[in-house]
N, C-alpha and C. Protein backbone atom coordinates (compact mmCIF):
# COMPACT_ATOMS: atom_id res chain seq x y z
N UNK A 1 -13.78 36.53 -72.89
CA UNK A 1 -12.55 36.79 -72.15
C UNK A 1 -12.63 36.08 -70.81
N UNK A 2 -11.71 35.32 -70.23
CA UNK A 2 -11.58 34.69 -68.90
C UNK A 2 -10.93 35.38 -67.96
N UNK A 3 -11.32 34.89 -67.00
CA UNK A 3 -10.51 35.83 -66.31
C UNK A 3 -9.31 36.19 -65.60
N UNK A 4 -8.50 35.24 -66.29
CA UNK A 4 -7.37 35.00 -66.53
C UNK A 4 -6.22 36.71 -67.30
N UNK A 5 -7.25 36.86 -68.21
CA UNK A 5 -6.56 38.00 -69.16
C UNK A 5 -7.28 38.86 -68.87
N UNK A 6 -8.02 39.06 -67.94
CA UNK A 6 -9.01 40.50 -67.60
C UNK A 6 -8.30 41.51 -66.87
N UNK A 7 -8.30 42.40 -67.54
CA UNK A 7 -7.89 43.63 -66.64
C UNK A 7 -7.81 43.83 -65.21
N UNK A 8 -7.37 44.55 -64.28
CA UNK A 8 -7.94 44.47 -62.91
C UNK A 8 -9.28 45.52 -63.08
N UNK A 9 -8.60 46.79 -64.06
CA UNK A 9 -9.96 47.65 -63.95
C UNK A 9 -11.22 47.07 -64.43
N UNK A 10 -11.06 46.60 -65.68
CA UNK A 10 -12.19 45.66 -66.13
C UNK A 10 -12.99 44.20 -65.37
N UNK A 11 -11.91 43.74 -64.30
CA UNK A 11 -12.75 43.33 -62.85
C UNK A 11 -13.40 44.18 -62.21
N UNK A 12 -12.86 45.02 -61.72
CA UNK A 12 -13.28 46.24 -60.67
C UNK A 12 -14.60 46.54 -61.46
N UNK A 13 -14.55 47.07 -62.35
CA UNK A 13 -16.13 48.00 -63.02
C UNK A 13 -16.72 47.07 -63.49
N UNK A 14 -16.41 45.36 -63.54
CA UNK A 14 -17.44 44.49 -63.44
C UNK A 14 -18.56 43.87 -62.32
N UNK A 15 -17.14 43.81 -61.40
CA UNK A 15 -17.94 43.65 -60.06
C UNK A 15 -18.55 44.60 -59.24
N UNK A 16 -18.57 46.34 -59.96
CA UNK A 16 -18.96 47.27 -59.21
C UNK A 16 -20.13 47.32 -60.53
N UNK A 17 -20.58 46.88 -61.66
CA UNK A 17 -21.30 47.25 -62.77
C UNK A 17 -21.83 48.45 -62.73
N UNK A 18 -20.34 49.46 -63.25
CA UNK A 18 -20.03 50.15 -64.31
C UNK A 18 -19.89 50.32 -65.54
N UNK A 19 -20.35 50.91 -65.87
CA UNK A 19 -20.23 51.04 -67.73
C UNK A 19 -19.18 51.91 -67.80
N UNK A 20 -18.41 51.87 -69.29
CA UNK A 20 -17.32 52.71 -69.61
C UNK A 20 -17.65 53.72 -69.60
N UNK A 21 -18.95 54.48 -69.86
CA UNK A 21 -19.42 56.25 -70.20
C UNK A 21 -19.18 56.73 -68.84
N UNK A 22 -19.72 55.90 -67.65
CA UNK A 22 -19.31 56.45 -66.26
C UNK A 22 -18.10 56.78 -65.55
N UNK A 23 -16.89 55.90 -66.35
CA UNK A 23 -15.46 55.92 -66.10
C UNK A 23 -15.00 57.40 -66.84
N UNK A 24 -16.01 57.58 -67.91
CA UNK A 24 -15.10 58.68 -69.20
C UNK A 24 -15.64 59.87 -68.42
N UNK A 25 -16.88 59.45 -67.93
CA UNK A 25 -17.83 61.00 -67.22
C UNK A 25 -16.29 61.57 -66.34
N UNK A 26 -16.52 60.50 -65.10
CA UNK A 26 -15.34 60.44 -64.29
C UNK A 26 -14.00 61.33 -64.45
N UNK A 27 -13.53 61.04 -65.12
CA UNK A 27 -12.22 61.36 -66.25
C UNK A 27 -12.13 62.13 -67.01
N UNK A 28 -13.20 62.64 -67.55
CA UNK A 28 -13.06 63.12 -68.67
C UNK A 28 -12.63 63.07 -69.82
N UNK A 29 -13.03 61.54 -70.25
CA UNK A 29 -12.88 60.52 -71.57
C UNK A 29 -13.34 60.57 -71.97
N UNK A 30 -13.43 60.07 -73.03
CA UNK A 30 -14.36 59.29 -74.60
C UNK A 30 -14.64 58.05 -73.87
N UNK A 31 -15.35 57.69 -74.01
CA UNK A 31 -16.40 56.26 -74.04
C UNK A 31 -14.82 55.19 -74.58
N UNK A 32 -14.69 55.62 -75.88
CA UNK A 32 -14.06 55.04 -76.72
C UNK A 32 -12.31 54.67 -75.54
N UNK A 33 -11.47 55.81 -75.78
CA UNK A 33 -10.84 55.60 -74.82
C UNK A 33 -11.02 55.16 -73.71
N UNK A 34 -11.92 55.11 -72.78
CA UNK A 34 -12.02 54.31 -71.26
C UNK A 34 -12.01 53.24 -71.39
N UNK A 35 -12.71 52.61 -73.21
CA UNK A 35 -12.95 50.97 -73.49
C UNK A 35 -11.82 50.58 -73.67
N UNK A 36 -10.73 51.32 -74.30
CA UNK A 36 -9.41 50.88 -74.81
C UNK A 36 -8.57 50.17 -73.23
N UNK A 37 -8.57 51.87 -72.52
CA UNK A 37 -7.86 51.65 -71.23
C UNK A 37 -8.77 50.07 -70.18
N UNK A 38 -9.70 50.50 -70.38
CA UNK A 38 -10.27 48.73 -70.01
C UNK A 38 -9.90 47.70 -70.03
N UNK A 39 -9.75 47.49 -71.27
CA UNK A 39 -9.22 45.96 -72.12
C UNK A 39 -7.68 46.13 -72.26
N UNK A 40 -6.69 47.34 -71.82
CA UNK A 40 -5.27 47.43 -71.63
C UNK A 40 -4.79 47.08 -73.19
N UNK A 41 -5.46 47.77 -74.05
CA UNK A 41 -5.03 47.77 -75.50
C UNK A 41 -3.84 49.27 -75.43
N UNK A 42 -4.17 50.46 -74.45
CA UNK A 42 -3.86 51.27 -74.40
C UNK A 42 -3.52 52.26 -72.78
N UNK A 43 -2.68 52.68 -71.91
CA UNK A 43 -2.60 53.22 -71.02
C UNK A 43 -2.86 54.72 -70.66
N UNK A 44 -2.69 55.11 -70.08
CA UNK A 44 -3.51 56.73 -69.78
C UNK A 44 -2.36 57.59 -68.93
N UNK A 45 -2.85 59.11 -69.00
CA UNK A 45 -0.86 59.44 -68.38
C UNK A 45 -1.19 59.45 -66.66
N UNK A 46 0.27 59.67 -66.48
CA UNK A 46 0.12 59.40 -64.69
C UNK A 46 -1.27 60.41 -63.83
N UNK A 47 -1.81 61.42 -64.03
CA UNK A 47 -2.59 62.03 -63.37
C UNK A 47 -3.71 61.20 -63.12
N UNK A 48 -4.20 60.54 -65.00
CA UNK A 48 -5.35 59.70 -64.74
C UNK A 48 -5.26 58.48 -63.83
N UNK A 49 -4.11 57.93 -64.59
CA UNK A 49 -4.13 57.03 -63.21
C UNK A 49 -4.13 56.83 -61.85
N UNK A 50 -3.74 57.82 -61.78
CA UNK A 50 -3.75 58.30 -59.82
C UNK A 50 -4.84 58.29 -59.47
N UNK A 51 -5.98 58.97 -60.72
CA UNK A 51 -7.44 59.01 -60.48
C UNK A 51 -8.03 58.01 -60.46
N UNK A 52 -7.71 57.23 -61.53
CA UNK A 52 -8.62 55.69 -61.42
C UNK A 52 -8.14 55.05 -59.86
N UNK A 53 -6.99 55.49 -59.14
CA UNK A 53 -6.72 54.30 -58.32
C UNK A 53 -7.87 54.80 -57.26
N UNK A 54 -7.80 56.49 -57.06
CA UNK A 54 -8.50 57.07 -56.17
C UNK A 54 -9.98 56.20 -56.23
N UNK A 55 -10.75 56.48 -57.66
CA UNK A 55 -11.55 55.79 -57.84
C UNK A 55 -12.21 55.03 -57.62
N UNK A 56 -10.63 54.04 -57.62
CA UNK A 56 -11.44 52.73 -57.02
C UNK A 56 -11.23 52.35 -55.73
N UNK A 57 -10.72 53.04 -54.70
CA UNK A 57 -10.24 53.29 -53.55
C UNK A 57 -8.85 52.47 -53.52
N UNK A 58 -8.12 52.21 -54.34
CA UNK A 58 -7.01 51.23 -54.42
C UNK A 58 -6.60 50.03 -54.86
N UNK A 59 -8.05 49.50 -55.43
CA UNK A 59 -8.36 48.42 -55.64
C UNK A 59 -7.69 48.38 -57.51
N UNK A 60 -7.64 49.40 -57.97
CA UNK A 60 -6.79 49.26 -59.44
C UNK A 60 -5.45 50.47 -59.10
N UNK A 61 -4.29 49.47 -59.34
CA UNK A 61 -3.41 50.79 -59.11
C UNK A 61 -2.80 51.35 -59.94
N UNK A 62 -2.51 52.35 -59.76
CA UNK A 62 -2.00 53.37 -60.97
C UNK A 62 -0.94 52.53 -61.84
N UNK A 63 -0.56 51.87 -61.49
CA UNK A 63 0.73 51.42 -62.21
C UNK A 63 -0.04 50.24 -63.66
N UNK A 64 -1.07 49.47 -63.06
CA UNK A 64 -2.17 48.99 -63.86
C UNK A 64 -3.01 49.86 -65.22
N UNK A 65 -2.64 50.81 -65.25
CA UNK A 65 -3.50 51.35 -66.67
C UNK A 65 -2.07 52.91 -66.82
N UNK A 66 -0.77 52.70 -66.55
CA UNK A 66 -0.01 53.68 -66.76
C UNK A 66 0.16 53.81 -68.20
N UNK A 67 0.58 54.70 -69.39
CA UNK A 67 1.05 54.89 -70.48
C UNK A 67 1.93 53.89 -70.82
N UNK A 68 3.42 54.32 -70.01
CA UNK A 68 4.35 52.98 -70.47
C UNK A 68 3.94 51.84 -69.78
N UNK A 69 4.04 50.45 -70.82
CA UNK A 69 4.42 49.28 -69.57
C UNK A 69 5.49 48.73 -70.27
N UNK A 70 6.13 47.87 -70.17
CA UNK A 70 7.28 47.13 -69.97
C UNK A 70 7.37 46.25 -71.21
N UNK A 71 5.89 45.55 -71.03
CA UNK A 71 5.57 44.41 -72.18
C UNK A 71 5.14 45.39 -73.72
N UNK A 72 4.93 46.70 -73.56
CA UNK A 72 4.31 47.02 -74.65
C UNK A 72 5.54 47.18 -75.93
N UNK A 73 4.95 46.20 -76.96
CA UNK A 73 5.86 46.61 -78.29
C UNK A 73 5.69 47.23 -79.33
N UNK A 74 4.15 48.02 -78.94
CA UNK A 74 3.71 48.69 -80.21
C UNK A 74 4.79 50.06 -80.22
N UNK A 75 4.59 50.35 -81.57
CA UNK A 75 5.48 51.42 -81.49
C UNK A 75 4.59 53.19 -80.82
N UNK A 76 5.11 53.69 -80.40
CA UNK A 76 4.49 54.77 -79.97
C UNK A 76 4.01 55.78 -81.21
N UNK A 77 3.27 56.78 -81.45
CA UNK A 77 2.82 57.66 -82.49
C UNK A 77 3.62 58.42 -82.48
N UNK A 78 5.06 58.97 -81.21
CA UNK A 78 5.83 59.61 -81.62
C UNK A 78 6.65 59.26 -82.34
N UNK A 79 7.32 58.06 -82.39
CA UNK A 79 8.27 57.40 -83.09
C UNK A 79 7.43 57.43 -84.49
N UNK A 80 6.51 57.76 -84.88
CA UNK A 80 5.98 57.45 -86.50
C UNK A 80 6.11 58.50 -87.58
């Protein structure tokens, strides 16, 4: 991955070398989920995000790993 398409969080917990288990400790995630929200395959609801921004003192902002984004066309699990 370049870093072109890298996450901001997945900068941030690179250049702070973090592992995902420390983000989920954090949070109270799955490993699994923190990797998703990482790589922005998937977003997290507004509380977490507020947390990650806290987190990172501002440096990822909530709006960066929110549930909805704009571009997303997958269909949601409620719609299924």
């Amino acid at each position: 991955m370049d870093d072109t398409t890298i996450t901001p969080l997945a900068r941030w917990m690179r250049s702070n070398k973090l592992r995902d288990q420390w983000l989920a400790d954090q949070l109270g995630l799955s490993q699994p989920q923190v990797c998703r929200i990482r790589r922005g395959q998937t977003g997290t609801s507004p509380e977490r995000a507020f947390q990650i921004e806290r987190l990172t003192k501002g440096k990822v902002k909530a709006s960066d790993v929110l549930l909805f984004r704009a571009n997303d066309t997958t269909p949601s699990a409620e719609a299924a």
